[in-house]
Protein backbone atom coordinates (compact mmCIF):
# COMPACT_ATOMS: atom_id res chain seq x y z
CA UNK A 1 -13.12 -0.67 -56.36
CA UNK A 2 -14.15 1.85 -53.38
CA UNK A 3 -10.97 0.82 -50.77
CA UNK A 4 -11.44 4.04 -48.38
CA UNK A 5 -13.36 4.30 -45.54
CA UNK A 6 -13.95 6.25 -42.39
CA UNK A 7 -13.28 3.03 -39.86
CA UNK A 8 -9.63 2.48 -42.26
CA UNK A 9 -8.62 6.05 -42.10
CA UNK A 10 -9.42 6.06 -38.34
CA UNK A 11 -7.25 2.32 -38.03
CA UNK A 12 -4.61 4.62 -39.92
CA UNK A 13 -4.41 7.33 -37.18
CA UNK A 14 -4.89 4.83 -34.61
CA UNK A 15 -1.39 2.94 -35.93
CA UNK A 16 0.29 6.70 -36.00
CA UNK A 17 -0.70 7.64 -32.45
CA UNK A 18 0.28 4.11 -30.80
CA UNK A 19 3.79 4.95 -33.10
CA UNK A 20 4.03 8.52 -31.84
CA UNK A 21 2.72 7.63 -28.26
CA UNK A 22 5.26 4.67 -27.49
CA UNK A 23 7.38 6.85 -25.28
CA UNK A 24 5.06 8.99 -23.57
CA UNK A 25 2.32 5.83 -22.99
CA UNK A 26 2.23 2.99 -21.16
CA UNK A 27 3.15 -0.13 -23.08
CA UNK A 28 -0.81 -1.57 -22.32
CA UNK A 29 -2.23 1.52 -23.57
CA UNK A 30 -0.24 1.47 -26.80
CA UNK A 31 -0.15 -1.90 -27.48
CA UNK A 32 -4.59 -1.51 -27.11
CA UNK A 33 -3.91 1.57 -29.86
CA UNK A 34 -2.37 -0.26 -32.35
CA UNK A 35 -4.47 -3.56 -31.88
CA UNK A 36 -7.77 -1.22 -32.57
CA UNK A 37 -5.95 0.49 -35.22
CA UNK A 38 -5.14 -3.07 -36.75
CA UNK A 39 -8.52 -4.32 -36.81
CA UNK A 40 -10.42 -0.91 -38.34
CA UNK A 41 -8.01 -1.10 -41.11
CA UNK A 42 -7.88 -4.82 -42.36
CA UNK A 43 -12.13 -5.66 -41.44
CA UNK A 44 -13.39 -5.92 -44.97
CA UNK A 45 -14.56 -3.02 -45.90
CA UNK A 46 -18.45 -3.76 -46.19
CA UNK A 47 -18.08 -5.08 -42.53
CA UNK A 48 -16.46 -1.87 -41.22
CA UNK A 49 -19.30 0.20 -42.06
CA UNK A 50 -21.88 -1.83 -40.99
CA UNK A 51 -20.04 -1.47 -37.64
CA UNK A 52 -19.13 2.41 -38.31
CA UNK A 53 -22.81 3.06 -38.97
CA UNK A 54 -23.61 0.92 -35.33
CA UNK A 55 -21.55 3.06 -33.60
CA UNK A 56 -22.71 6.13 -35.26
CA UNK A 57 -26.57 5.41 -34.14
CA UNK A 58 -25.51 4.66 -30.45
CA UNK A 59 -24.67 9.02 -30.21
CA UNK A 60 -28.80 9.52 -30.66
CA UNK A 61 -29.82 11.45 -27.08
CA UNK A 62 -32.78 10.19 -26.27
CA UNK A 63 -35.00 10.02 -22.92
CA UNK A 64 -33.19 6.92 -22.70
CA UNK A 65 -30.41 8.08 -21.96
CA UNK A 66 -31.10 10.44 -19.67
CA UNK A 67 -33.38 7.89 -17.59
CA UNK A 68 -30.13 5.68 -17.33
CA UNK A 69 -27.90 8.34 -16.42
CA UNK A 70 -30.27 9.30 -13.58
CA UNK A 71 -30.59 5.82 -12.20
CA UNK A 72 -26.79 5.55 -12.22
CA UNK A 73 -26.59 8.90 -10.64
CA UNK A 74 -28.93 8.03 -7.83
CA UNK A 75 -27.42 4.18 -7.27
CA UNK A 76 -24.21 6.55 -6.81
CA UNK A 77 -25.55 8.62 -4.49
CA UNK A 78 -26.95 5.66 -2.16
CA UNK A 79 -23.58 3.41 -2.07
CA UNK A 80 -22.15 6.89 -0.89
CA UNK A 81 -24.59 7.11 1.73
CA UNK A 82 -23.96 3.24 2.37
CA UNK A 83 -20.24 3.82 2.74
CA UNK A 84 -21.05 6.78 5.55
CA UNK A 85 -22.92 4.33 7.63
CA UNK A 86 -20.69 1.35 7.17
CA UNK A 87 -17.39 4.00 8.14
CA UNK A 88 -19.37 5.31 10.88
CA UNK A 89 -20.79 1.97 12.27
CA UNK A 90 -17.44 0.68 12.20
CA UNK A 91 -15.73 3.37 14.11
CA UNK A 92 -17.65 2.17 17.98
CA UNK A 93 -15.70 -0.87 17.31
CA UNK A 94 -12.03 -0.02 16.42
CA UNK A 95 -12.54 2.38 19.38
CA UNK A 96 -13.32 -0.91 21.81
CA UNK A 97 -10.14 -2.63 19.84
CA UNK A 98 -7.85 0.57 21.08
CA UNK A 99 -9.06 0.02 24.72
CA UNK A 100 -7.36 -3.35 24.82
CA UNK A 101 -4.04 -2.95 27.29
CA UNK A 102 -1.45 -4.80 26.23
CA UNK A 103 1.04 -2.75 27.93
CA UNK A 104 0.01 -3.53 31.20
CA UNK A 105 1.25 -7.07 31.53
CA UNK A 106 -0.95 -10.52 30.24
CA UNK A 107 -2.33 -12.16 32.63
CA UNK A 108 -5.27 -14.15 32.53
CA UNK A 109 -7.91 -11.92 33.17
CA UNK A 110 -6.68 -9.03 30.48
CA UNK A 111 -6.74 -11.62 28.21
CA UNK A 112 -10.05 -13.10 28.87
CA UNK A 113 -11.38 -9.64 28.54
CA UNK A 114 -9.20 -8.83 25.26
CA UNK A 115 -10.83 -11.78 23.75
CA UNK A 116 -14.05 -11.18 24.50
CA UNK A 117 -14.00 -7.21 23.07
CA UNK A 118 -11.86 -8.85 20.00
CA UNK A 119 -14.71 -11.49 19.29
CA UNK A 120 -17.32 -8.22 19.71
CA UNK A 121 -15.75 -6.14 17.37
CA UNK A 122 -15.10 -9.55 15.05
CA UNK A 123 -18.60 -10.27 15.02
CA UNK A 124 -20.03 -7.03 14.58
CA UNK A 125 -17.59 -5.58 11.64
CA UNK A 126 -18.86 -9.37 9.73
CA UNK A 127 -22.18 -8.61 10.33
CA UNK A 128 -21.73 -5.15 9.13
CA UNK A 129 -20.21 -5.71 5.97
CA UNK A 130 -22.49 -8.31 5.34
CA UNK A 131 -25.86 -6.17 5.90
CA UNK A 132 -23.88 -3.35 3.71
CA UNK A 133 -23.26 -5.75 0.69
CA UNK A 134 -26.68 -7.06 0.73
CA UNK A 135 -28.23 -3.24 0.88
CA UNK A 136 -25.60 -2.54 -2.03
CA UNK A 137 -27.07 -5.66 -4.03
CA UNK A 138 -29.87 -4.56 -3.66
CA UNK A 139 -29.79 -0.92 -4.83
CA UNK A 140 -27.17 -2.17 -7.90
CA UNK A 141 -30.19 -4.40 -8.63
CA UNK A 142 -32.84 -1.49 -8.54
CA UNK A 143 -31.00 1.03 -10.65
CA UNK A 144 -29.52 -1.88 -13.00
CA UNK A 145 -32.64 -3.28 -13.49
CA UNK A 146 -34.32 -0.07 -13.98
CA UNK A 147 -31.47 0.71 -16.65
CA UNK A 148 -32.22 -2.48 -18.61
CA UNK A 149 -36.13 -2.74 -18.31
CA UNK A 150 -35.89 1.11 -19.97
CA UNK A 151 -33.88 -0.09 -22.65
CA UNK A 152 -36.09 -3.05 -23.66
CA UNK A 153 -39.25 -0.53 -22.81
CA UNK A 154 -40.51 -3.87 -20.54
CA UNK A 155 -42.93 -2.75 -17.54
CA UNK A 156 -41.37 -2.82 -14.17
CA UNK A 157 -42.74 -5.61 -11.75
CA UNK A 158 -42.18 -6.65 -7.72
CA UNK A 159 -41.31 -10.24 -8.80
CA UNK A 160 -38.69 -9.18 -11.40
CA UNK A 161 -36.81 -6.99 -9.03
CA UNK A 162 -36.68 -9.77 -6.28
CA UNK A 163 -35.53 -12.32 -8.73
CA UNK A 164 -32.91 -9.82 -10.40
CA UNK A 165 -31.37 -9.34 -6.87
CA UNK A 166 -30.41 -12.89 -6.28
CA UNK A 167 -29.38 -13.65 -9.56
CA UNK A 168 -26.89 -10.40 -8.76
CA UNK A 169 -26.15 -11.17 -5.01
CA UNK A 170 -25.04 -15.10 -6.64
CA UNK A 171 -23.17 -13.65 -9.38
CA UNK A 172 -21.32 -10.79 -8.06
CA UNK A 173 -20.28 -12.45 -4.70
CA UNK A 174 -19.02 -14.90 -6.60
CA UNK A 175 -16.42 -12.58 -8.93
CA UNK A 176 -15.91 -10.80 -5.81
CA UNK A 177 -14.56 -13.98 -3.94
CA UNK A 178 -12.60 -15.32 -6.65
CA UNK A 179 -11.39 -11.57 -7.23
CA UNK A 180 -9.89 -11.72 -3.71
CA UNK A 181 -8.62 -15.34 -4.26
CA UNK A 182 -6.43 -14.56 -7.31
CA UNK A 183 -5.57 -10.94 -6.21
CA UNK A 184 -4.38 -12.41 -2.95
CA UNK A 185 -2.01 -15.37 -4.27
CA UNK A 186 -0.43 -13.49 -7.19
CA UNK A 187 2.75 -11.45 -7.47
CA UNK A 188 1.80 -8.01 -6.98
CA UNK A 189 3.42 -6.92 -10.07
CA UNK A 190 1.66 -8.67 -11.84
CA UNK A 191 -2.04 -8.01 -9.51
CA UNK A 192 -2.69 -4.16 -11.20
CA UNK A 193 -2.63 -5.77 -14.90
CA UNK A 194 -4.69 -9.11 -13.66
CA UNK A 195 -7.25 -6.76 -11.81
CA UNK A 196 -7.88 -4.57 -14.92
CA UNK A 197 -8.56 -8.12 -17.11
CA UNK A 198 -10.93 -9.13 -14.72
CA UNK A 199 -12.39 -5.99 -14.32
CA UNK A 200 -13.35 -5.86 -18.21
CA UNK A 201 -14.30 -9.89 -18.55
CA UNK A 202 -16.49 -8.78 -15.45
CA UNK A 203 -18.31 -6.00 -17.53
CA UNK A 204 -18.86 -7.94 -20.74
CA UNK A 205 -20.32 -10.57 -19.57
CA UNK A 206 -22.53 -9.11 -15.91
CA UNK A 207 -23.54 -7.00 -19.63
CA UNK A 208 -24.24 -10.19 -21.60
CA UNK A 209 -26.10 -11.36 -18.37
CA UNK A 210 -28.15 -8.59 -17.55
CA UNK A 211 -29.34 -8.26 -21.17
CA UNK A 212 -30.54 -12.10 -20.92
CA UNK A 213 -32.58 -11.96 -18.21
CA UNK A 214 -34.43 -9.00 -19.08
CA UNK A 215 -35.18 -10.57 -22.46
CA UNK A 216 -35.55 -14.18 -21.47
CA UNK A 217 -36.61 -13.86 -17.15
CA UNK A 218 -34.67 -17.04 -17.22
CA UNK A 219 -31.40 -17.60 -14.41
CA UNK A 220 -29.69 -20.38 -16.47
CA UNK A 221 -30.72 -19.05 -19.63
CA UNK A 222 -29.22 -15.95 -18.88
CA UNK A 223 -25.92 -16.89 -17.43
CA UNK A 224 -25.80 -19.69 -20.19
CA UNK A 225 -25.79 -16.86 -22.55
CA UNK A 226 -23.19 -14.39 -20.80
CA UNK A 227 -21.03 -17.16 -21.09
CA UNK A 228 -21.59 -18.19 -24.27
CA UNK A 229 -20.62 -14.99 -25.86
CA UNK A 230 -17.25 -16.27 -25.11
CA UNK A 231 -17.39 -18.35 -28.16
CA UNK A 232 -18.87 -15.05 -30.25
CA UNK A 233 -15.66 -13.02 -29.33
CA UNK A 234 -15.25 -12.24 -33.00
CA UNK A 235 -18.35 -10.42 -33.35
CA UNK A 236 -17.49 -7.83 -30.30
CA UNK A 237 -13.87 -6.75 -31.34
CA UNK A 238 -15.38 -4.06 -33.19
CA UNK A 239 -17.15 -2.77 -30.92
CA UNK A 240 -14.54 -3.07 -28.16
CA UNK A 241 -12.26 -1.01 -30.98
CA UNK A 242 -14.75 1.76 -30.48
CA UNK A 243 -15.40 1.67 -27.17
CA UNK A 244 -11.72 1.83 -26.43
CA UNK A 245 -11.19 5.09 -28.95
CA UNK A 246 -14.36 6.50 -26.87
CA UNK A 247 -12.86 5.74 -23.90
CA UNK A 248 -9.04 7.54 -24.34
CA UNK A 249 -11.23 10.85 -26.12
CA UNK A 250 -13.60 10.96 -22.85
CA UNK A 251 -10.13 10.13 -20.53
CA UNK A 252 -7.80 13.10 -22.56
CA UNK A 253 -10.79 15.39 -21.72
CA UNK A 254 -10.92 14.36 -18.06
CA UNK A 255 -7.32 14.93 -17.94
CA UNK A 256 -7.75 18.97 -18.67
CA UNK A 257 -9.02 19.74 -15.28
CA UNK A 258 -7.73 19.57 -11.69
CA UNK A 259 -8.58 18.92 -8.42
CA UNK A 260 -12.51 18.95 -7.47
CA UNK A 261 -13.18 19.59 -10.63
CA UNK A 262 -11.33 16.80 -12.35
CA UNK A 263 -13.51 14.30 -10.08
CA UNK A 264 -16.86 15.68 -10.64
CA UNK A 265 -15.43 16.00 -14.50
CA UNK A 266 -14.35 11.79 -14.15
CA UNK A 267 -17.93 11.67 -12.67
CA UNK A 268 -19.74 12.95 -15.15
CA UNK A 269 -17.67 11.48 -17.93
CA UNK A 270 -18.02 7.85 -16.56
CA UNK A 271 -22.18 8.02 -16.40
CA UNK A 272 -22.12 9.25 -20.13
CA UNK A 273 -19.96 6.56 -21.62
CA UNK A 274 -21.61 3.83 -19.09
CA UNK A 275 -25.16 5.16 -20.94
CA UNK A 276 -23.54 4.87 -23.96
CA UNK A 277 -21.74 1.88 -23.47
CA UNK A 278 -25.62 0.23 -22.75
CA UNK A 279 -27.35 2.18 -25.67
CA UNK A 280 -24.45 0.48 -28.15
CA UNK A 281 -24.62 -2.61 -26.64
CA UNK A 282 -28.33 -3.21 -26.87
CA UNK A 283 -27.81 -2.58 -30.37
CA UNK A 284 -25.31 -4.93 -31.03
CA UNK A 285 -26.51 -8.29 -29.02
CA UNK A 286 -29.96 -7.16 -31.14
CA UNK A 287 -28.14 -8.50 -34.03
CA UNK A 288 -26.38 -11.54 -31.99
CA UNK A 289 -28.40 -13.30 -29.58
């Protein structure tokens, strides 16, 4: 009986690394190496390949993936150009906050007039921020939906987009709120660990979601399903094995430059595996949903 495989001899290096990496790692990061390791070795060994030979099909370059790295590129480019505007549109108003005298003695008139430039400012940085978060919906919803509609090959369509930004504004103002909420009443020792767990739970499922509607056009069927994959957890530790071994190989190669170059490096680095990260998961929900 065959017992070797590529996926157990990888599990096998993965167990050595986390073992030879325990002093020089973080205890997170090694504790996510041997986990992986774990699972590639004792999956039976039909399963394993079926999952090796998954992964090994998401690495085809097609136009595909070039399409999605462009759109990610560009909905880059205009959140930078977002920021600029919000930083700059923000600056006439902490100017009118330093040209409150405080020093001078309160009386009743300063104050009157210190409340009236601090309700100014007030209203005009919430209105800001609020026009610069729907803007950013909206171009997250362009170049996401342009990323997904490419994958399924689906035609593009006014009413889609329009319908894909609110189920996006709803969605993602509401992890953003309840982001804020736990960040803000938690121990900030324990904030940088909690932030990284909803960062990921965030991904997989806003993934799960996005998939959904494209296929189905459906809000309820679609966030019925992203949550629903909660109960299918089994059939993405695989592929969260992989993704994780992808992830420290593109992250040691960031690590090799410096400076500039190490951020256009991270840059680049991140819109590959996010294009690959979409190209494997397609495949995979293919065989789930």
């Amino acid at each position: 009986m065959k017992l070797v495989s590529v996926p157990r001899i990888l599990g096998i290096v993965l167990i050595v690394l986390s073992v030879l990496a325990y002093k020089t790692q973080g205890p997170v990061q090694v504790g996510l190496l041997a986990i992986a390791g774990a699972v590639l070795l004792l999956t039976p060994l039909q399963a394993g390949i079926k999952h090796w030979q998954a992964f090994l099909a998401s690495w085809k370059l097609t136009k595909e993936f070039a399409f999605m790295m462009l759109f990610d590129i560009l909905f880059w480019a205009v959140l930078a150009i977002l920021a600029l505007v919000l930083s700059n549109v923000l600056k006439g108003p902490v100017e009118q906050l330093k040209s409150i005298q405080l020093d001078q003695g309160l009386t009743f008139g300063s104050l009157q007039a210190g409340n009236a430039i601090f309700q100014s400012v007030f209203t005009t940085a919430i209105i800001t921020v609020i026009i610069f978060w729907l803007l950013t919906i909206v171009a997250y919803s362009i170049s996401r939906g342009l990323i997904w509609l490419t994958l399924h090959e689906k035609p593009l369509h006014k009413a889609f987009f329009v319908r894909f930004s609110i189920l996006n504004l709803v969605w993602c103002t509401i992890w953003f709120l309840l982001t804020l909420f736990f960040l803000g009443t938690i121990v900030p020792r324990v904030a940088a660990f909690l932030f990284i767990v909803v960062l990921i739970t965030y991904a997989h499922l806003t993934t799960l979601l996005h998939y959904s509607y494209v296929k189905t056009r459906s809000f309820g069927k679609a966030v019925s399903d992203a949550f629903a994959s909660i109960g299918k957890l089994g059939s993405f530790v695989h592929p969260y094995c992989y993704l994780f071994i992808v992830y420290l190989i593109l992250n040691q190669a960031q690590r090799v430059t410096q400076g500039t170059a190490a951020l256009v490096t991270a840059f680049i680095i991140f819109l590959i595996f996010m294009a690959w990260y979409r190209t494997y998961y397609q495949n995979i929900l293919r065989h789930i949903a």
